[in-house]
Protein backbone atom coordinates (compact mmCIF):
# COMPACT_ATOMS: atom_id res chain seq x y z
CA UNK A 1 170.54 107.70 115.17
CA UNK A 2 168.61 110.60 116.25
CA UNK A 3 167.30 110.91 113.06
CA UNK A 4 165.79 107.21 113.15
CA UNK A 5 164.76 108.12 117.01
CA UNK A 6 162.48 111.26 115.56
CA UNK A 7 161.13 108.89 112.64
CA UNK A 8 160.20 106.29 115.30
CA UNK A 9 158.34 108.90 117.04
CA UNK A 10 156.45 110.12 114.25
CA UNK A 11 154.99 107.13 113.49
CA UNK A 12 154.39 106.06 116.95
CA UNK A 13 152.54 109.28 117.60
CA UNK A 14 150.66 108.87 114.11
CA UNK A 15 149.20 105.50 115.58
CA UNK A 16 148.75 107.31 118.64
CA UNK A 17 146.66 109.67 116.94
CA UNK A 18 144.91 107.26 114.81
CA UNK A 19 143.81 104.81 117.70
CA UNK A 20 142.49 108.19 120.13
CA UNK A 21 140.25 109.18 116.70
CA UNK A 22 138.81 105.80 116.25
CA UNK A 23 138.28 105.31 120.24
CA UNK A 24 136.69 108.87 120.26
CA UNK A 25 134.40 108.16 117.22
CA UNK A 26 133.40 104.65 119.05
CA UNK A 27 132.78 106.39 121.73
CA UNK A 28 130.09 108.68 120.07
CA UNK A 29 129.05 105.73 117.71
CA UNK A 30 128.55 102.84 119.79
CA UNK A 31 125.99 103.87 122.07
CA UNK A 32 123.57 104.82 119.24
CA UNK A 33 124.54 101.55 117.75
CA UNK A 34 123.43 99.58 121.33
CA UNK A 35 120.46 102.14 121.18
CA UNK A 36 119.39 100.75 117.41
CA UNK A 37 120.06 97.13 118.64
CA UNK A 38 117.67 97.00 121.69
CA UNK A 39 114.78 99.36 119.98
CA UNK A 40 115.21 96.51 117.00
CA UNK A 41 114.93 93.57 119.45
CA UNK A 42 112.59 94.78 121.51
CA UNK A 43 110.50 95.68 118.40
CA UNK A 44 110.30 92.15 117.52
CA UNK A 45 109.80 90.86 120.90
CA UNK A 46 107.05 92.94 121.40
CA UNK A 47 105.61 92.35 118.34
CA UNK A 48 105.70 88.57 118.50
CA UNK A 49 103.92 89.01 121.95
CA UNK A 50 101.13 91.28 120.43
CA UNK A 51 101.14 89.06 117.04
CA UNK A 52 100.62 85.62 119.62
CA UNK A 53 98.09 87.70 121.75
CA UNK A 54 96.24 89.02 118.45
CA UNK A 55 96.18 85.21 117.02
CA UNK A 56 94.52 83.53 120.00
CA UNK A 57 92.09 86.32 120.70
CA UNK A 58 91.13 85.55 117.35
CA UNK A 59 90.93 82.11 118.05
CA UNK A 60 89.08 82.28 120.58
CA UNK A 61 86.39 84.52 118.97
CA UNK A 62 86.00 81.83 116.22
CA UNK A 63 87.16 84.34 113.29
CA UNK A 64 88.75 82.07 111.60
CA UNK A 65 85.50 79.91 111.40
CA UNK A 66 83.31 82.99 111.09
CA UNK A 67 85.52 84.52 108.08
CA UNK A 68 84.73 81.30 106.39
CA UNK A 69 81.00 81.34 106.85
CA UNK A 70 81.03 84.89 106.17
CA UNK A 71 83.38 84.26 102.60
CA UNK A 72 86.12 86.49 103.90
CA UNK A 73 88.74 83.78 103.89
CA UNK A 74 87.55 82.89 99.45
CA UNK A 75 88.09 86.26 99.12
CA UNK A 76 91.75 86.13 100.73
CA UNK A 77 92.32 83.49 98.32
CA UNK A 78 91.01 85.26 95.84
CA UNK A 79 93.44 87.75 96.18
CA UNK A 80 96.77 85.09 97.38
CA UNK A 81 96.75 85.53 100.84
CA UNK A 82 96.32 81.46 101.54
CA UNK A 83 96.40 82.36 106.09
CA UNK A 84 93.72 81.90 107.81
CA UNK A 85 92.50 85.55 108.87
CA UNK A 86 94.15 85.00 112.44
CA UNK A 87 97.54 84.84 110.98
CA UNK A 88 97.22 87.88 108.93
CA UNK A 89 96.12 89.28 112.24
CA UNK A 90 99.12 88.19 114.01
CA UNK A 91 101.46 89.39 110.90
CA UNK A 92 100.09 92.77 110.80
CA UNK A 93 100.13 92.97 114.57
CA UNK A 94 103.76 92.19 114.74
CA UNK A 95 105.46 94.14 111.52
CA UNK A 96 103.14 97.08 112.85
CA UNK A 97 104.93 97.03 116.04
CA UNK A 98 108.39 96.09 114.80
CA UNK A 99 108.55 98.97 112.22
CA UNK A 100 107.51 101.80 114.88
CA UNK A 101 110.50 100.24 117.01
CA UNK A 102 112.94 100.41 113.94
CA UNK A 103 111.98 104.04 113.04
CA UNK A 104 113.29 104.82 116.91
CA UNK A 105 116.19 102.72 116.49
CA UNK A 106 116.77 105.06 112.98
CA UNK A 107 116.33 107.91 115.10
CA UNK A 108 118.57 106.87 117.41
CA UNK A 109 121.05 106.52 114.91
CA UNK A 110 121.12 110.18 114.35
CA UNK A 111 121.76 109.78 110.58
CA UNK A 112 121.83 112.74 109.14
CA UNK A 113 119.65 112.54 106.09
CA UNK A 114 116.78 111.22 107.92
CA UNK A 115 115.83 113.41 111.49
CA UNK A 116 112.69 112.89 112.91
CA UNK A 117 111.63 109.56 111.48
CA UNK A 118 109.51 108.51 114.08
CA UNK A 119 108.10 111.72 114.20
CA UNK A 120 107.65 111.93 110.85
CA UNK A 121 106.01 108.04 110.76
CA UNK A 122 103.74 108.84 113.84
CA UNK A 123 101.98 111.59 111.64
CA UNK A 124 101.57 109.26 108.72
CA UNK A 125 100.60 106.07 110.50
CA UNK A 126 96.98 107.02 111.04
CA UNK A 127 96.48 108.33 107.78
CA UNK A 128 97.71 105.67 106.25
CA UNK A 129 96.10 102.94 108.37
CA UNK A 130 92.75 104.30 107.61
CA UNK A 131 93.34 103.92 103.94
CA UNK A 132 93.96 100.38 104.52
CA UNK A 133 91.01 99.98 106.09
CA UNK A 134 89.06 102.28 103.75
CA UNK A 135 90.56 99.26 101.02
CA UNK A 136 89.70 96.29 103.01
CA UNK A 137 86.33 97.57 103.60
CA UNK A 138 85.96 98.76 100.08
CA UNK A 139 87.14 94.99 98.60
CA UNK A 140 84.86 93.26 101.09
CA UNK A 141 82.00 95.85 99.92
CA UNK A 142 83.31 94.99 96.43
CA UNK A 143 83.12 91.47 96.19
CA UNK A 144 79.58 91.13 98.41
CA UNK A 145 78.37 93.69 95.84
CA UNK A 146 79.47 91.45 92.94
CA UNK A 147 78.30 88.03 94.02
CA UNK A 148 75.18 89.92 95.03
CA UNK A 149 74.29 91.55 91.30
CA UNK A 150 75.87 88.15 89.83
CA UNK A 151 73.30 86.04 91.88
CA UNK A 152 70.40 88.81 91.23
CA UNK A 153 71.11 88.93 87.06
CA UNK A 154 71.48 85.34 86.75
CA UNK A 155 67.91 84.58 88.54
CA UNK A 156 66.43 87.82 86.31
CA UNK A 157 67.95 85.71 83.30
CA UNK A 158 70.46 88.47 81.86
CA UNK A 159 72.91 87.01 79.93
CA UNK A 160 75.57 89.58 80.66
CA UNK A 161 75.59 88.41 84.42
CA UNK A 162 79.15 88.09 85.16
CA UNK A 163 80.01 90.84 83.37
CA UNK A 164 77.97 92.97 84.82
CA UNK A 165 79.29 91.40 88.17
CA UNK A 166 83.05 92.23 87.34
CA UNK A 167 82.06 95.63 86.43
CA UNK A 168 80.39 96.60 90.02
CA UNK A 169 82.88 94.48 91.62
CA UNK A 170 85.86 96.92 90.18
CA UNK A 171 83.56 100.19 90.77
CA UNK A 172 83.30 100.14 94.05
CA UNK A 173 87.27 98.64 94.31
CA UNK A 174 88.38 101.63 92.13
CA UNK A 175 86.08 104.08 94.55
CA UNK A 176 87.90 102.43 97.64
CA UNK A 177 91.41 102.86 96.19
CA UNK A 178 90.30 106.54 95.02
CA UNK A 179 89.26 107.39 98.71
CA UNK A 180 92.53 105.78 100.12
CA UNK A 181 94.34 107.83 98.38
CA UNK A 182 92.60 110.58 99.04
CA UNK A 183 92.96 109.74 102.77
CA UNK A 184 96.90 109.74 102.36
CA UNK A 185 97.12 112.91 100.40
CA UNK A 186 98.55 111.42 97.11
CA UNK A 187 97.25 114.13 94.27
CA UNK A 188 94.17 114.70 95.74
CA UNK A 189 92.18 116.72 92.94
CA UNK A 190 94.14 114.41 90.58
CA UNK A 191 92.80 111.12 91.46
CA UNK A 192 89.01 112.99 92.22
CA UNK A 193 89.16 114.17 88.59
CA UNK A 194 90.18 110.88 87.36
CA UNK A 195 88.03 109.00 89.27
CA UNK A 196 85.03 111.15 88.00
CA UNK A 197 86.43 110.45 84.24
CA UNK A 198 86.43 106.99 84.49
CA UNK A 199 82.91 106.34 86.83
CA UNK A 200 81.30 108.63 84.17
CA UNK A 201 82.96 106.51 81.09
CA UNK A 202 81.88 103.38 83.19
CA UNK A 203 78.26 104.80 83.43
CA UNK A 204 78.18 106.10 79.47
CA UNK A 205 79.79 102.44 78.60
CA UNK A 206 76.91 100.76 81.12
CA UNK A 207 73.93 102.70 79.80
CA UNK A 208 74.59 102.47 75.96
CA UNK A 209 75.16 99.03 76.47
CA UNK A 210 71.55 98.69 78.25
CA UNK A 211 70.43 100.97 75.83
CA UNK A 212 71.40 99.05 72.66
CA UNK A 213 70.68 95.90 74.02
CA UNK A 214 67.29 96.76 75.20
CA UNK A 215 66.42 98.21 72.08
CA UNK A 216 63.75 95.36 71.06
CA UNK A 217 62.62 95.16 74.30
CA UNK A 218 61.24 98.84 74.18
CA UNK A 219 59.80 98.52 70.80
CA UNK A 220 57.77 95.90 72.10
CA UNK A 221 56.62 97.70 75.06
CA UNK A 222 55.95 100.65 72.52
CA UNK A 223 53.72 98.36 70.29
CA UNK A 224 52.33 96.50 72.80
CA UNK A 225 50.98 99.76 74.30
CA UNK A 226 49.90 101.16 70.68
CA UNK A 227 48.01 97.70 70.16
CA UNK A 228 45.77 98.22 73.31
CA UNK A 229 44.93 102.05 72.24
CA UNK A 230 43.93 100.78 68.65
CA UNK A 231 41.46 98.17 70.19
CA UNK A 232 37.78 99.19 70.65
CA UNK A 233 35.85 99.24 73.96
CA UNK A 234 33.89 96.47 74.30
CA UNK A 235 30.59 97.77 74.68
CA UNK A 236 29.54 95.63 77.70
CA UNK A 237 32.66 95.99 79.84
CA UNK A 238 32.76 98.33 82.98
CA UNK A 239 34.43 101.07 82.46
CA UNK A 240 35.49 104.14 84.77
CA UNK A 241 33.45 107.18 84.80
């Protein structure tokens, strides 16, 4: 009987035990958790209110209507973005928001293989939104640039027009993405050295090309000029002292 009595209260204290761990580790736990959960929500409540904001400022500018006239939204399409350029406004406005909001709530967390997240995300975010806009300006650049030389070599009659098109259109994308990366700090002489390989390939590639396909075209410039120093001066035509 006392024997059974002492098992009894081994297990009862084991429980005991068990439950005062788990109620201490809640109690150290749960607040971060609450922490997370409110930085989350309020992440995305704020960034739907910025996102709406964002959208009918845009709306009310007319960018939608001016992105059209201007060929920004064909060259959204181009690339499979299908929203008009006031949505994508109001979806980077709101995932901007809601990820700065869920690197506190990670932080709050206190996990140990990531400290200083937000920190850590507050020193990348400008870098890394002025490569994006280093991109975007380099692809609008890009594909002005390339309806520009196609429009220019088809009225010059060059029958290489759209290729010659493409091939400005990806220069200027691949010097875009080059600086971008540049901007973040992703092998830095490593894309500057291949960048400078493949412009000056691009550049050999562009100027034999030219240079073999012009070929007959300077050999007639070349005869035309030797044909007008073999013919005589005409005896009664003025002349320059």
């Amino acid at each position: 009987m006392k024997e059974g009595t002492t098992m009894t209260d081994f297990w009862r204290d084991l429980v005991l035990t068990a439950m005062h761990n788990m109620s201490v580790t809640l109690g150290t736990v749960l607040p971060s958790i609450l922490a997370m959960l409110t930085l989350v929500v309020l992440g995305a409540l704020l960034g739907w209110i910025a996102g709406t904001i964002v959208s009918r400022l845009a709306l009310a500018l007319g960018l939608d209507q001016r992105s059209r006239t201007w060929g920004i939204t064909s060259a959204l399409a181009r690339a499979g973005i299908y929203r008009p350029p006031s949505q994508v406004l109001r979806l980077v406005a709101f995932w901007g928001i809601f990820v700065i909001f869920a690197t506190m709530g990670i932080d709050a967390l206190a996990i140990p293989g990531a400290p200083g997240a937000t920190s850590m995300l507050m020193r990348f975010l400008p870098r890394l939104l002025s490569a994006l806009l280093i991109v975007v300006v380099g692809w609008l650049a890009a594909n002005f640039l390339g309806q520009a030389v196609l429009i220019t070599a088809v009225n010059a009659g060059i029958l290489q027009a759209r290729l010659l098109a493409r091939t400005t259109r990806w220069v200027v994308l691949l010097f875009a993405v080059a600086t971008a990366l540049v901007e973040i700090g992703i092998g830095r002489d490593m894309v500057l050295i291949a960048f400078g390989v493949l412009f000056g390939g691009l550049v050999l590639a562009l100027a034999l090309a030219f240079g073999l396909g012009g070929r007959h075209l300077a050999r007639e410039i070349l005869e035309r000029g030797r044909r007008r120093d073999r013919e005589p001066v005409r005896q009664d035509s003025i002349t320059h002292l």
